[in-house]
N, C-alpha and C. Protein backbone atom coordinates (compact mmCIF):
# COMPACT_ATOMS: atom_id res chain seq x y z
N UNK A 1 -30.75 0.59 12.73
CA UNK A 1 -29.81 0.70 13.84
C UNK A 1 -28.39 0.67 13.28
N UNK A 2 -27.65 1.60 13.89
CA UNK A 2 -26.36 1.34 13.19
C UNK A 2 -24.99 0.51 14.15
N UNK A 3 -25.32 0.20 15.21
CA UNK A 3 -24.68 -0.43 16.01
C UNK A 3 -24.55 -1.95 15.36
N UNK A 4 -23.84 -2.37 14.23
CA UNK A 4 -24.27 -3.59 13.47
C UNK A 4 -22.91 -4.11 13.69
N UNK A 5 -22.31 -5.63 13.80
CA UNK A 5 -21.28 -6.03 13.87
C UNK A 5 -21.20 -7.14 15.05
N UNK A 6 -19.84 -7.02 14.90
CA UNK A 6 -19.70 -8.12 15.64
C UNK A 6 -19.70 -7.82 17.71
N UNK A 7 -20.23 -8.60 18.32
CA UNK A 7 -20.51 -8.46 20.46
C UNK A 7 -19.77 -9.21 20.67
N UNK A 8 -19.22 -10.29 19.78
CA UNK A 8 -18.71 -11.31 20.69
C UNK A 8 -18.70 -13.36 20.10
N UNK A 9 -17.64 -13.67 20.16
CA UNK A 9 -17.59 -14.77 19.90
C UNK A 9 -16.05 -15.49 20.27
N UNK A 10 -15.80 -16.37 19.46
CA UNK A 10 -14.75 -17.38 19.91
C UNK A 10 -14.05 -18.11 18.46
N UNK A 11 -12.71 -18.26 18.80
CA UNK A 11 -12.32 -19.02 17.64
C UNK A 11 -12.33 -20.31 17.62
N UNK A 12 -12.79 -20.95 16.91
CA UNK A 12 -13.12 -22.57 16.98
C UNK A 12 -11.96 -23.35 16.36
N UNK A 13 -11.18 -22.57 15.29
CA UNK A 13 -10.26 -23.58 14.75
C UNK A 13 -9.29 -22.63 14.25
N UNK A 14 -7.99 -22.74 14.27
CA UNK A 14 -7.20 -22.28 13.53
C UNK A 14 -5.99 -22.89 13.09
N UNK A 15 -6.21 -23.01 11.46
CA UNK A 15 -4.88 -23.93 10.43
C UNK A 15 -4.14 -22.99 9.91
N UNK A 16 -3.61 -24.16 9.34
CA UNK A 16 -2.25 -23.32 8.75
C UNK A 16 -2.70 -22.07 7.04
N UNK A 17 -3.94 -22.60 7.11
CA UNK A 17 -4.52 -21.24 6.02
C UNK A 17 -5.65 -20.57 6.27
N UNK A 18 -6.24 -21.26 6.89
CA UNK A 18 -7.66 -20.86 7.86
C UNK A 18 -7.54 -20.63 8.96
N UNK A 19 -8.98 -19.62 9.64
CA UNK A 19 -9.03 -19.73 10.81
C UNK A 19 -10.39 -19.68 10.93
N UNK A 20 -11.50 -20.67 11.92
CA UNK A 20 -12.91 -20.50 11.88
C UNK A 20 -12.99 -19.78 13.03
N UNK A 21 -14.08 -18.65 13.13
CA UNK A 21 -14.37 -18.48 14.32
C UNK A 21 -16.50 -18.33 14.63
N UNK A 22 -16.38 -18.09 15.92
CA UNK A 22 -18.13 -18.25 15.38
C UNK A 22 -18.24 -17.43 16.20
N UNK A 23 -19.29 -15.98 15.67
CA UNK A 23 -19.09 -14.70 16.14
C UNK A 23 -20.31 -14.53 16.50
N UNK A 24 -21.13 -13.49 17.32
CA UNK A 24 -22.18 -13.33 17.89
C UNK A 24 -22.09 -12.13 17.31
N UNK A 25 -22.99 -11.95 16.45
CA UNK A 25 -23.01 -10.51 15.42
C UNK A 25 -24.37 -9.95 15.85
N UNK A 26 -24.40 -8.36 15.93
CA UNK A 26 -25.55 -7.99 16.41
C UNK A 26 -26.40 -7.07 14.48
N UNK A 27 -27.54 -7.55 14.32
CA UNK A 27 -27.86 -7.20 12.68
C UNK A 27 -28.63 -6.45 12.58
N UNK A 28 -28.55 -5.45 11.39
CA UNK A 28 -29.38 -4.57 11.36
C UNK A 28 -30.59 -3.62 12.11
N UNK A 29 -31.38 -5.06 12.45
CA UNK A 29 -32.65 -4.78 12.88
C UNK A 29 -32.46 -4.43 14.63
N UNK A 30 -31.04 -4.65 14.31
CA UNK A 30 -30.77 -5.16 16.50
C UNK A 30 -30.67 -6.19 17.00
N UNK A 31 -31.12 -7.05 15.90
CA UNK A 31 -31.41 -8.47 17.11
C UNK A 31 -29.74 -9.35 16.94
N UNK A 32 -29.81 -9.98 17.70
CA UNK A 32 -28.53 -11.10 17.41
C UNK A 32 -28.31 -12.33 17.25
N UNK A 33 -27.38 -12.48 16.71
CA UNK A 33 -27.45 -14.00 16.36
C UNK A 33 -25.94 -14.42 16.19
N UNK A 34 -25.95 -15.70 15.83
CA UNK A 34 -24.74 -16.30 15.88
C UNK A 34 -24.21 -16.78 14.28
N UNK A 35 -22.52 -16.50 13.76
CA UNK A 35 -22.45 -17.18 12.69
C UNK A 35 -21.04 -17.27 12.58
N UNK A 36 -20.75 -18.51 11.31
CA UNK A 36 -19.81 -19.07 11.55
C UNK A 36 -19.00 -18.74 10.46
N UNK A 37 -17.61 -17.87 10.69
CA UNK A 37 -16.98 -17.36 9.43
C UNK A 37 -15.40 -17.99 9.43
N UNK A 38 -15.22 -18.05 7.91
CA UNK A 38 -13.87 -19.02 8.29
C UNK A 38 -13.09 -17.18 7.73
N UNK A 39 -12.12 -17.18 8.44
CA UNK A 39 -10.81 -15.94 8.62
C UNK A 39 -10.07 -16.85 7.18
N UNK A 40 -9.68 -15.47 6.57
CA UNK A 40 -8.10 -15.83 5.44
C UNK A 40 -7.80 -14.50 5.33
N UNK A 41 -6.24 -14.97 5.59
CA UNK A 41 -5.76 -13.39 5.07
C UNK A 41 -5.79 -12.85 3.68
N UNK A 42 -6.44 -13.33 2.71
CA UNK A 42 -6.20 -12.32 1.68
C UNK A 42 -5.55 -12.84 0.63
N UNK A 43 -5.59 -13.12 -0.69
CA UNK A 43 -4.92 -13.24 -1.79
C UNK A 43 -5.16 -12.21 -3.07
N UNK A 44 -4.29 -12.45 -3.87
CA UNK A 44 -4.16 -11.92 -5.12
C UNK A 44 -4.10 -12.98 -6.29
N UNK A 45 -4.65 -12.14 -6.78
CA UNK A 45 -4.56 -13.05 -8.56
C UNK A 45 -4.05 -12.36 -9.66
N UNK A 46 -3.55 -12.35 -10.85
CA UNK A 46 -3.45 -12.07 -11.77
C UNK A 46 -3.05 -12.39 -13.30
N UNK A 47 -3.76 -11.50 -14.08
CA UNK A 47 -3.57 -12.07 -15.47
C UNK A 47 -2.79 -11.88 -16.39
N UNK A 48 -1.93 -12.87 -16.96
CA UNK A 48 -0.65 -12.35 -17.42
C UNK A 48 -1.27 -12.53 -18.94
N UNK A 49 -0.59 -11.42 -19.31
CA UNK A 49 -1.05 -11.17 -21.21
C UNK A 49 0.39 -11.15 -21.63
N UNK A 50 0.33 -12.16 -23.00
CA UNK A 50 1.01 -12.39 -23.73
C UNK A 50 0.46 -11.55 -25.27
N UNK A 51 1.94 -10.73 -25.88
CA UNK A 51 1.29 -9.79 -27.21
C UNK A 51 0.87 -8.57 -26.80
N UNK A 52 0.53 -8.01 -27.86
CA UNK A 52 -0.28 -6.46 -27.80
C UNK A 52 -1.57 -6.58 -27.63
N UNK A 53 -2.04 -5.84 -26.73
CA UNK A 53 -3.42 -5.71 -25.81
C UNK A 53 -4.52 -5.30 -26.76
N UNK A 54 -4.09 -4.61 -27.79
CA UNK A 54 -4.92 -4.36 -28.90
C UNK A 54 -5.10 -5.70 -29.54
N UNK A 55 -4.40 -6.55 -29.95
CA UNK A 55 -5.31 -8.09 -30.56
C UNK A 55 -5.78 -9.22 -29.92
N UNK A 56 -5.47 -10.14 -30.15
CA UNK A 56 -5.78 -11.04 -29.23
C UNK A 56 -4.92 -11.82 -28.62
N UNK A 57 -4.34 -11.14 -27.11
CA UNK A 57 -3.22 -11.65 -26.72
C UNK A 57 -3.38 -12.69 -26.16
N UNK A 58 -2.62 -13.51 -25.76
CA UNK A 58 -2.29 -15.23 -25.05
C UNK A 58 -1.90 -14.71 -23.64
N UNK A 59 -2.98 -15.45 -22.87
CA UNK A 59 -3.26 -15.44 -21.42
C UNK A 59 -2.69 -16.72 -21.01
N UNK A 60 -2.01 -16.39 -19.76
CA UNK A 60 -1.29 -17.67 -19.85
C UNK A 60 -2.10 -18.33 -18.24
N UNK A 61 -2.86 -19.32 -19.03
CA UNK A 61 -3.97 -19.90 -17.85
C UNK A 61 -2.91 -21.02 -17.78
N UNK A 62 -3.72 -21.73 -16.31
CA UNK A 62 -3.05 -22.54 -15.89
C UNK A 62 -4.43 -24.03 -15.64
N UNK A 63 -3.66 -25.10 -15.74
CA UNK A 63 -4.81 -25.95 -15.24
C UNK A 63 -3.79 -26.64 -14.35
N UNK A 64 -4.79 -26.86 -12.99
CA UNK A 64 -4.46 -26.81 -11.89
C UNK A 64 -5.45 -27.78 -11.45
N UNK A 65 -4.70 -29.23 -10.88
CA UNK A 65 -5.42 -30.10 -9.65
C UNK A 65 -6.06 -29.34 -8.33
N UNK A 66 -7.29 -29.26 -8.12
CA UNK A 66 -7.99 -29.07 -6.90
C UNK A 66 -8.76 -30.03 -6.44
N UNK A 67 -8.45 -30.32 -4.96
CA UNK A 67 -9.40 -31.41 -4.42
C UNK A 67 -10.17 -30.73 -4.26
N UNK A 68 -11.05 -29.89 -3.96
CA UNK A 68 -12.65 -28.78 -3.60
C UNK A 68 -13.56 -29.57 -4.92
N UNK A 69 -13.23 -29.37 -6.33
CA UNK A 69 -13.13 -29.68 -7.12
C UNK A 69 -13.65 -30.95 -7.52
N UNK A 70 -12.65 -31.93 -7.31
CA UNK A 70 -12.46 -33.14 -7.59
C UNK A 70 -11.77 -33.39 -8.84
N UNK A 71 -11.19 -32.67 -9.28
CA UNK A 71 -10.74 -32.35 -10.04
C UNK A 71 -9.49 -30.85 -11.24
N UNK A 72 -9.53 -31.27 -12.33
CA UNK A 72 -8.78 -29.76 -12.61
C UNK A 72 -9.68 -28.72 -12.98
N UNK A 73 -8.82 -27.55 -13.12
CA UNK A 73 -9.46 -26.37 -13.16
C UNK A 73 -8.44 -25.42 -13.97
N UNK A 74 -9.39 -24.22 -15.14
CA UNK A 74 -8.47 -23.83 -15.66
C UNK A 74 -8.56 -22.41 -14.68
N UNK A 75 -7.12 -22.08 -14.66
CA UNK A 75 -7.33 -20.26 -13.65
C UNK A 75 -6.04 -19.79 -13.87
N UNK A 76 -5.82 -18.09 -13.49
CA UNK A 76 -5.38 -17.32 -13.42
C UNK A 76 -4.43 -17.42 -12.34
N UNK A 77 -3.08 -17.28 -12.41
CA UNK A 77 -2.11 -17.42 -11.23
C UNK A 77 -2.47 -16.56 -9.92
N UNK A 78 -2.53 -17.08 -9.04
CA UNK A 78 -3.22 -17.15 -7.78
C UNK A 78 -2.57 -17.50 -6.20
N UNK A 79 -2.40 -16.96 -5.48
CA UNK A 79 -2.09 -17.28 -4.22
C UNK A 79 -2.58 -16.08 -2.73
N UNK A 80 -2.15 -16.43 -1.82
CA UNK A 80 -2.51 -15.58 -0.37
C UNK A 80 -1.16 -15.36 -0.31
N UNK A 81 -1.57 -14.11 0.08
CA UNK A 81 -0.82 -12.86 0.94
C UNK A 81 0.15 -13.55 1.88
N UNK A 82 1.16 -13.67 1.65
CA UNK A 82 2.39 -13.87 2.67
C UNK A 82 2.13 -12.59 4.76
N UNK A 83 2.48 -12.96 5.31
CA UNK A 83 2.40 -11.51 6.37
C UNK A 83 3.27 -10.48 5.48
N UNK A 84 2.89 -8.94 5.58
CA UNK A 84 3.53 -8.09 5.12
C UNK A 84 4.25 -7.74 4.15
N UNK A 85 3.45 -8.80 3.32
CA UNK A 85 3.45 -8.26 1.75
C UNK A 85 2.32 -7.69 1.58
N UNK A 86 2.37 -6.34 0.27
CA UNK A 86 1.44 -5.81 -0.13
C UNK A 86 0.69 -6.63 -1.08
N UNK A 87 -0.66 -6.60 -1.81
CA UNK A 87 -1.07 -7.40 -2.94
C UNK A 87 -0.50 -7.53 -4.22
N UNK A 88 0.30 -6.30 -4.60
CA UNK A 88 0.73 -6.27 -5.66
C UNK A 88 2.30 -7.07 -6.08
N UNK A 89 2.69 -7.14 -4.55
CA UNK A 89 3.94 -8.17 -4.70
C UNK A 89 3.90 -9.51 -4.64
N UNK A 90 2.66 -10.09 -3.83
CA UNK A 90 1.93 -10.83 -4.04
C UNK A 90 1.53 -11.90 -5.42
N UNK A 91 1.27 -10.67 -6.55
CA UNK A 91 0.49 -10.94 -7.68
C UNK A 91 2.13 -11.32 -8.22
N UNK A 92 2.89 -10.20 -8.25
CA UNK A 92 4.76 -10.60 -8.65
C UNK A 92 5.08 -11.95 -8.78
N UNK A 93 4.46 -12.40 -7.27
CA UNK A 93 5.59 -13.86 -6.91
C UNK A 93 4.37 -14.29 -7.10
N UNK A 94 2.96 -14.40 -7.27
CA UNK A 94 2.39 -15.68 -7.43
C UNK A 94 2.82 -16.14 -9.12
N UNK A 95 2.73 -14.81 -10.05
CA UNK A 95 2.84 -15.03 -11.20
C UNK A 95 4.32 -15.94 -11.83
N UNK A 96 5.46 -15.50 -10.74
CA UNK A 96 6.52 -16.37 -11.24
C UNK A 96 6.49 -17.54 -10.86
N UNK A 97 5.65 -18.23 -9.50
CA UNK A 97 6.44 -18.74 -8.83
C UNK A 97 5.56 -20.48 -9.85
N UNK A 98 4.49 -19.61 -10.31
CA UNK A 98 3.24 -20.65 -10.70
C UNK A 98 3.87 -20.94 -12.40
N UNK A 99 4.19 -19.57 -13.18
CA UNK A 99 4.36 -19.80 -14.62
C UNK A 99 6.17 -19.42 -15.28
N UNK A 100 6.79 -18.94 -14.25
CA UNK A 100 8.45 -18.65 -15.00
C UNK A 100 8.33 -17.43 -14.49
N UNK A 101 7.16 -16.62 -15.34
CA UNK A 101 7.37 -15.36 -16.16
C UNK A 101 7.58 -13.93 -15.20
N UNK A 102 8.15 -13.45 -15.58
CA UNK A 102 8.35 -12.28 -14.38
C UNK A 102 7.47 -10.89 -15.44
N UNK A 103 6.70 -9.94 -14.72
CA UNK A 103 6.25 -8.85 -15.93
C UNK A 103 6.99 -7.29 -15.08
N UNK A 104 7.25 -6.59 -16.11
CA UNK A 104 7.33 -5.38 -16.41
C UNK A 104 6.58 -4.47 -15.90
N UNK A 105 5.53 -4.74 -16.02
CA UNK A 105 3.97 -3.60 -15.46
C UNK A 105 2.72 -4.65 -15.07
N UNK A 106 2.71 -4.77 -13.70
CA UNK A 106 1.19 -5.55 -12.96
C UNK A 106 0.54 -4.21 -12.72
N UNK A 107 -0.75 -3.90 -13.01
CA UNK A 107 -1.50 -3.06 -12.66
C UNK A 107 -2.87 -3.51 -11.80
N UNK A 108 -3.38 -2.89 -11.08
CA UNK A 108 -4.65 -3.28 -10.10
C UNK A 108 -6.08 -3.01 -10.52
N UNK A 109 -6.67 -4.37 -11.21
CA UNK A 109 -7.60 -4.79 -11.76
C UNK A 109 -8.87 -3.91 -10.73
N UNK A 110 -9.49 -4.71 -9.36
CA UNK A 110 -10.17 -4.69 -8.44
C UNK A 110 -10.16 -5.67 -7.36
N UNK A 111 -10.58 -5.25 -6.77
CA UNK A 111 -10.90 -6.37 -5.45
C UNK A 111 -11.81 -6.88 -5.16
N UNK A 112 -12.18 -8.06 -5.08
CA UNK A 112 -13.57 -8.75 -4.65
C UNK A 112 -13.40 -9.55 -3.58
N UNK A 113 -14.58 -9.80 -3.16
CA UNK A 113 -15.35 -10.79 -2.03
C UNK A 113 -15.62 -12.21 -2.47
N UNK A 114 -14.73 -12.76 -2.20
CA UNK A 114 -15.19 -14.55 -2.81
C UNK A 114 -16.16 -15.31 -2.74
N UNK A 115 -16.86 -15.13 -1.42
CA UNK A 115 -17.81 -15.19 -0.90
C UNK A 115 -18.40 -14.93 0.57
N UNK A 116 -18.64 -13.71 0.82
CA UNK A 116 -18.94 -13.49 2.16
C UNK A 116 -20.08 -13.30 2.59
N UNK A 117 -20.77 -14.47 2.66
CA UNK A 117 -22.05 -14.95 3.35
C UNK A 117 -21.09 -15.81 4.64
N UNK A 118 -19.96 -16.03 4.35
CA UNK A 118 -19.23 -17.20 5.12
C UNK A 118 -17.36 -17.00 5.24
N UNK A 119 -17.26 -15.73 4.50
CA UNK A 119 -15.81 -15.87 4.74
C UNK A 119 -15.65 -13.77 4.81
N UNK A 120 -14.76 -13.94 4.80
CA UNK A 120 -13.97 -12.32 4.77
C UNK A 120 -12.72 -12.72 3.79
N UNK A 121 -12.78 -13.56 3.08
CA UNK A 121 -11.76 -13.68 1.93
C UNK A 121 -11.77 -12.34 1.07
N UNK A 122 -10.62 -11.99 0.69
CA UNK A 122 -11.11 -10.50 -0.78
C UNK A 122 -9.75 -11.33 -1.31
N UNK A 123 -9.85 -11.30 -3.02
CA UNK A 123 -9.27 -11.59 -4.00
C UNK A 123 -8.60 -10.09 -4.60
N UNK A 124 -7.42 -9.87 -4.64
CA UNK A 124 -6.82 -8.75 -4.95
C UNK A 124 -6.94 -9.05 -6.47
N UNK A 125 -7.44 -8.51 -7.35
CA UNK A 125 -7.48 -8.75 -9.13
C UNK A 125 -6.26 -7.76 -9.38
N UNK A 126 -5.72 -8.58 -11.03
CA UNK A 126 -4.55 -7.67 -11.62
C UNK A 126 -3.93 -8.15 -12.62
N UNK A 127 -3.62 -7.18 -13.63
CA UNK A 127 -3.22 -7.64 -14.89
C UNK A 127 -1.91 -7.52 -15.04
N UNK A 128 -1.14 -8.62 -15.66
CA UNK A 128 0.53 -8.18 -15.96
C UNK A 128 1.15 -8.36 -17.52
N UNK A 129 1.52 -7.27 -17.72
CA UNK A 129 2.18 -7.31 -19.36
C UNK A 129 3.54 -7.08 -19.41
N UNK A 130 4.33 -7.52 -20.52
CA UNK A 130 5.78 -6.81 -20.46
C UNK A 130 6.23 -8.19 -20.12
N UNK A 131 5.68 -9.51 -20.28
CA UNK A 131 6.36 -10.82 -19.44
C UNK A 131 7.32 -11.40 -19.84
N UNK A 132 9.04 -11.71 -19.49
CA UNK A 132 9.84 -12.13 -19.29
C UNK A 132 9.90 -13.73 -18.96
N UNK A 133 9.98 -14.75 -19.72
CA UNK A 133 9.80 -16.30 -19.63
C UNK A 133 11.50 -16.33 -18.75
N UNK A 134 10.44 -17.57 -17.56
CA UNK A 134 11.88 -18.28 -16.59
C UNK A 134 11.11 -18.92 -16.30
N UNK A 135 11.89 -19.82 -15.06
CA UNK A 135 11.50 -21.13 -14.43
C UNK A 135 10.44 -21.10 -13.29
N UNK A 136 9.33 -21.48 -13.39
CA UNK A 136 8.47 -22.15 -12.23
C UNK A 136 9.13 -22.53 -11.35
N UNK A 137 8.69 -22.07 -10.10
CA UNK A 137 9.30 -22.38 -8.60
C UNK A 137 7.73 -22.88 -7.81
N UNK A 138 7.33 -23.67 -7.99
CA UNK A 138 6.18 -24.57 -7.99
C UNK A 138 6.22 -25.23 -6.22
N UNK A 139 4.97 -24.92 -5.55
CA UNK A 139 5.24 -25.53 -4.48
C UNK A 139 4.66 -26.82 -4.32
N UNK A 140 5.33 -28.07 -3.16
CA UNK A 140 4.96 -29.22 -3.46
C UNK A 140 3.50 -29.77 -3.70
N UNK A 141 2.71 -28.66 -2.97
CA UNK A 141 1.21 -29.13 -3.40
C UNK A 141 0.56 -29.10 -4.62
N UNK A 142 1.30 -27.95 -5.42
CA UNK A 142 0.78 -27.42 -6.51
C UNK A 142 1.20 -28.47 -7.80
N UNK A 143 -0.02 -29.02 -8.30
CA UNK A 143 -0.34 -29.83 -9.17
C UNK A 143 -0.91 -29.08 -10.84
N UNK A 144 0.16 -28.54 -11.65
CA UNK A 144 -0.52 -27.82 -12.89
C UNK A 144 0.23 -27.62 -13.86
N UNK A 145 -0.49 -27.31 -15.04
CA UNK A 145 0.09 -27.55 -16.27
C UNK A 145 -0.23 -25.95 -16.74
N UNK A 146 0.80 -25.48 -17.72
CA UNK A 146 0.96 -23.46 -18.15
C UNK A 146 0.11 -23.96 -19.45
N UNK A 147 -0.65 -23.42 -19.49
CA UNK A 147 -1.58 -23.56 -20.86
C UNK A 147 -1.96 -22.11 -21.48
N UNK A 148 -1.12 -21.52 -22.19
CA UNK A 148 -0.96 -20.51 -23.36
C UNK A 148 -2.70 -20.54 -23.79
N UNK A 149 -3.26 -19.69 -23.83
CA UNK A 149 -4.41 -19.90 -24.14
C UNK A 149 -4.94 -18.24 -24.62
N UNK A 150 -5.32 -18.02 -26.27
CA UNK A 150 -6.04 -16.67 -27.01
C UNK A 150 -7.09 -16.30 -25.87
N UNK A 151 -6.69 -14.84 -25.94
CA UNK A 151 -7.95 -14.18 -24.84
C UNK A 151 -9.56 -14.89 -25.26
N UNK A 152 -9.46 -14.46 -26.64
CA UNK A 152 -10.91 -14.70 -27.16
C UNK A 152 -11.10 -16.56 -26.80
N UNK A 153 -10.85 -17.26 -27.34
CA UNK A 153 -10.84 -18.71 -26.64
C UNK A 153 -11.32 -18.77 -25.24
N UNK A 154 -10.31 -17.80 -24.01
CA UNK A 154 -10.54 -18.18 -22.97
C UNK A 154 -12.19 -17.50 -22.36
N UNK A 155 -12.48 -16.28 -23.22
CA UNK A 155 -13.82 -16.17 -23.47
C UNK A 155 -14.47 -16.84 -23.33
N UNK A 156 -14.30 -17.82 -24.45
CA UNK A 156 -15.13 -19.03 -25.18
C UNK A 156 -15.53 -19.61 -24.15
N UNK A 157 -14.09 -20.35 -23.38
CA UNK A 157 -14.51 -21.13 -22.65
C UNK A 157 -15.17 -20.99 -21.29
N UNK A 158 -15.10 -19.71 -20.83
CA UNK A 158 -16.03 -19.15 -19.51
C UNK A 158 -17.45 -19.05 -20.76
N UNK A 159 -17.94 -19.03 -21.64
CA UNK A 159 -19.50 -19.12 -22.24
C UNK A 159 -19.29 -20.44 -22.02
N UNK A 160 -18.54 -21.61 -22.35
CA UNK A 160 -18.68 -22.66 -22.56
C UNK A 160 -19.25 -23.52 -21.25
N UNK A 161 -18.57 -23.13 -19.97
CA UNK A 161 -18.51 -23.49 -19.16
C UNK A 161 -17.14 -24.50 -18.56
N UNK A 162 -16.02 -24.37 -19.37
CA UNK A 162 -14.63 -25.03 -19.43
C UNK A 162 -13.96 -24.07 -18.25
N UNK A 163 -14.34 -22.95 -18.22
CA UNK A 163 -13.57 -22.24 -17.17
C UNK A 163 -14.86 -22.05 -16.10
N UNK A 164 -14.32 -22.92 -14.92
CA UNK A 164 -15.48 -22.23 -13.99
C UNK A 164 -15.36 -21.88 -12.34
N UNK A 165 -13.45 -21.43 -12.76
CA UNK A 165 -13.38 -20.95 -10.91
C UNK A 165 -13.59 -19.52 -11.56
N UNK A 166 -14.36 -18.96 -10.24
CA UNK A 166 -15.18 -17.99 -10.37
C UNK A 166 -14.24 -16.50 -10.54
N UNK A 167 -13.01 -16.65 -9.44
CA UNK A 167 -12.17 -15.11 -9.96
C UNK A 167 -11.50 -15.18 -11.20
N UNK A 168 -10.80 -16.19 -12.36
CA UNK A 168 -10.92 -16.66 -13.28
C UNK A 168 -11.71 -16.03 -13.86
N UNK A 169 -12.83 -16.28 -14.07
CA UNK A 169 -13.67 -16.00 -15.47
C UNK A 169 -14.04 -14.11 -15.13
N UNK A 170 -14.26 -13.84 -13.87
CA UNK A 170 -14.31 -12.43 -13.49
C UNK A 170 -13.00 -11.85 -13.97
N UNK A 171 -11.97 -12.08 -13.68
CA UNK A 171 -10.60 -11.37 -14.06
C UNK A 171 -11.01 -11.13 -15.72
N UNK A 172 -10.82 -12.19 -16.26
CA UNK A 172 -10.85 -12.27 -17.71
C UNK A 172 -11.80 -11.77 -18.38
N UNK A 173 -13.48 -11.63 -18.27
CA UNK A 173 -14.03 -10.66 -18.51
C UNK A 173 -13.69 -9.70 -18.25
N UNK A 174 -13.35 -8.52 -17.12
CA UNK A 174 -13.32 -7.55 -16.87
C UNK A 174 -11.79 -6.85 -17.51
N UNK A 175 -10.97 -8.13 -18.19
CA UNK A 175 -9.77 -7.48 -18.90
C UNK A 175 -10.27 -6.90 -19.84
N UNK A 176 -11.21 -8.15 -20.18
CA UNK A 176 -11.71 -7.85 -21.98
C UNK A 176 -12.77 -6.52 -22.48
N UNK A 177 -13.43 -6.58 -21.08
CA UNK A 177 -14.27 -5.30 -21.21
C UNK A 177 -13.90 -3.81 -20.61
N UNK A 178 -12.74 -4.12 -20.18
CA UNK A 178 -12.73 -2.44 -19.53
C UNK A 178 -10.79 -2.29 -19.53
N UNK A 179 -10.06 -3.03 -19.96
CA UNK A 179 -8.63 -3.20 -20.11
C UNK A 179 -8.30 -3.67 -21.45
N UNK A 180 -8.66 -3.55 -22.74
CA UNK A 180 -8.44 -3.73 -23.90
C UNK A 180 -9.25 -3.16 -24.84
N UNK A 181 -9.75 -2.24 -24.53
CA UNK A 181 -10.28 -1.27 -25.36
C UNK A 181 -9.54 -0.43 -25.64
């Protein structure tokens, strides 16, 4: 059946970064049912390379306090979509606002689904070279330390299991395998 989607539902909660709603989705087969998706508008990420892309350039990860967590986490500068910004300006100001650095050339990695069994989140991916060192404009929540870190290392540490937020270790493979060759 191709009539698949959403008949009808209600919003149950809406914060200042979320919004839940619980939708009466009609599936595949026809039949319907009920489920509960939390709304986000959208972020971008990206990976800033330090050096020539031909060796082994210095990624400038970040370790970052998360309560989800319980702890830190090493990742890729990261934030949501302002209203009516595009992703790629996005990736601009998350990259300065988290590490100084302003770049020359952000290019558009891919886009993924964070997890949508339960959300409509998409992660805008993207790489930035050409980087210009300045000051962190850090917002009050944001708890993290700029950790200069060899591509190959940060490898390491997604085998290791040291890196384990998930667009993180996806960004960074997919530099290494299809953006540095």
């Amino acid at each position: 059946m191709s009539n698949t989607g959403k008949v009808g539902g209600e919003r149950v909660y809406h914060g200042r970064i979320i919004s839940v709603d619980l939708d009466e989705v009609r599936f595949p087969d026809g039949s319907i049912g009920k489920l509960e998706m939390i709304r986000h508008p959208g972020a971008s990420a990206v990976v800033p390379l330090l050096g020539d892309m031909k060796d082994d350039p210095e990624v400038l990860l970040i370790r970052q306090y998360r309560y989800a967590a319980e702890g830190y986490l090493y990742e890729i500068p990261a934030g949501r979509l302002d209203p009516g910004e595009t992703p790629a300006e996005c990736a601009r100001r998350e990259l300065h606002e988290e590490t100084g650095y302003t770049a020359s050339r952000v290019e558009q990695l891919f886009t993924m689904f964070t997890t949508p069994g339960f959300t409509d989140e998409t992660i805008h991916l993207f790489v930035a070279s050409g980087l210009v060192a300045g000051e962190a404009q850090r917002e009050a929540d944001e708890f993290m330390e700029l950790v200069p870190t060899r591509l190959s290392v940060a490898l390491a540490m997604i085998k290791d299991g040291a890196i384990q937020d998930a667009k993180t270790a996806l960004a960074l493979l997919y530099t290494a395998a299809f953006r540095m060759k």
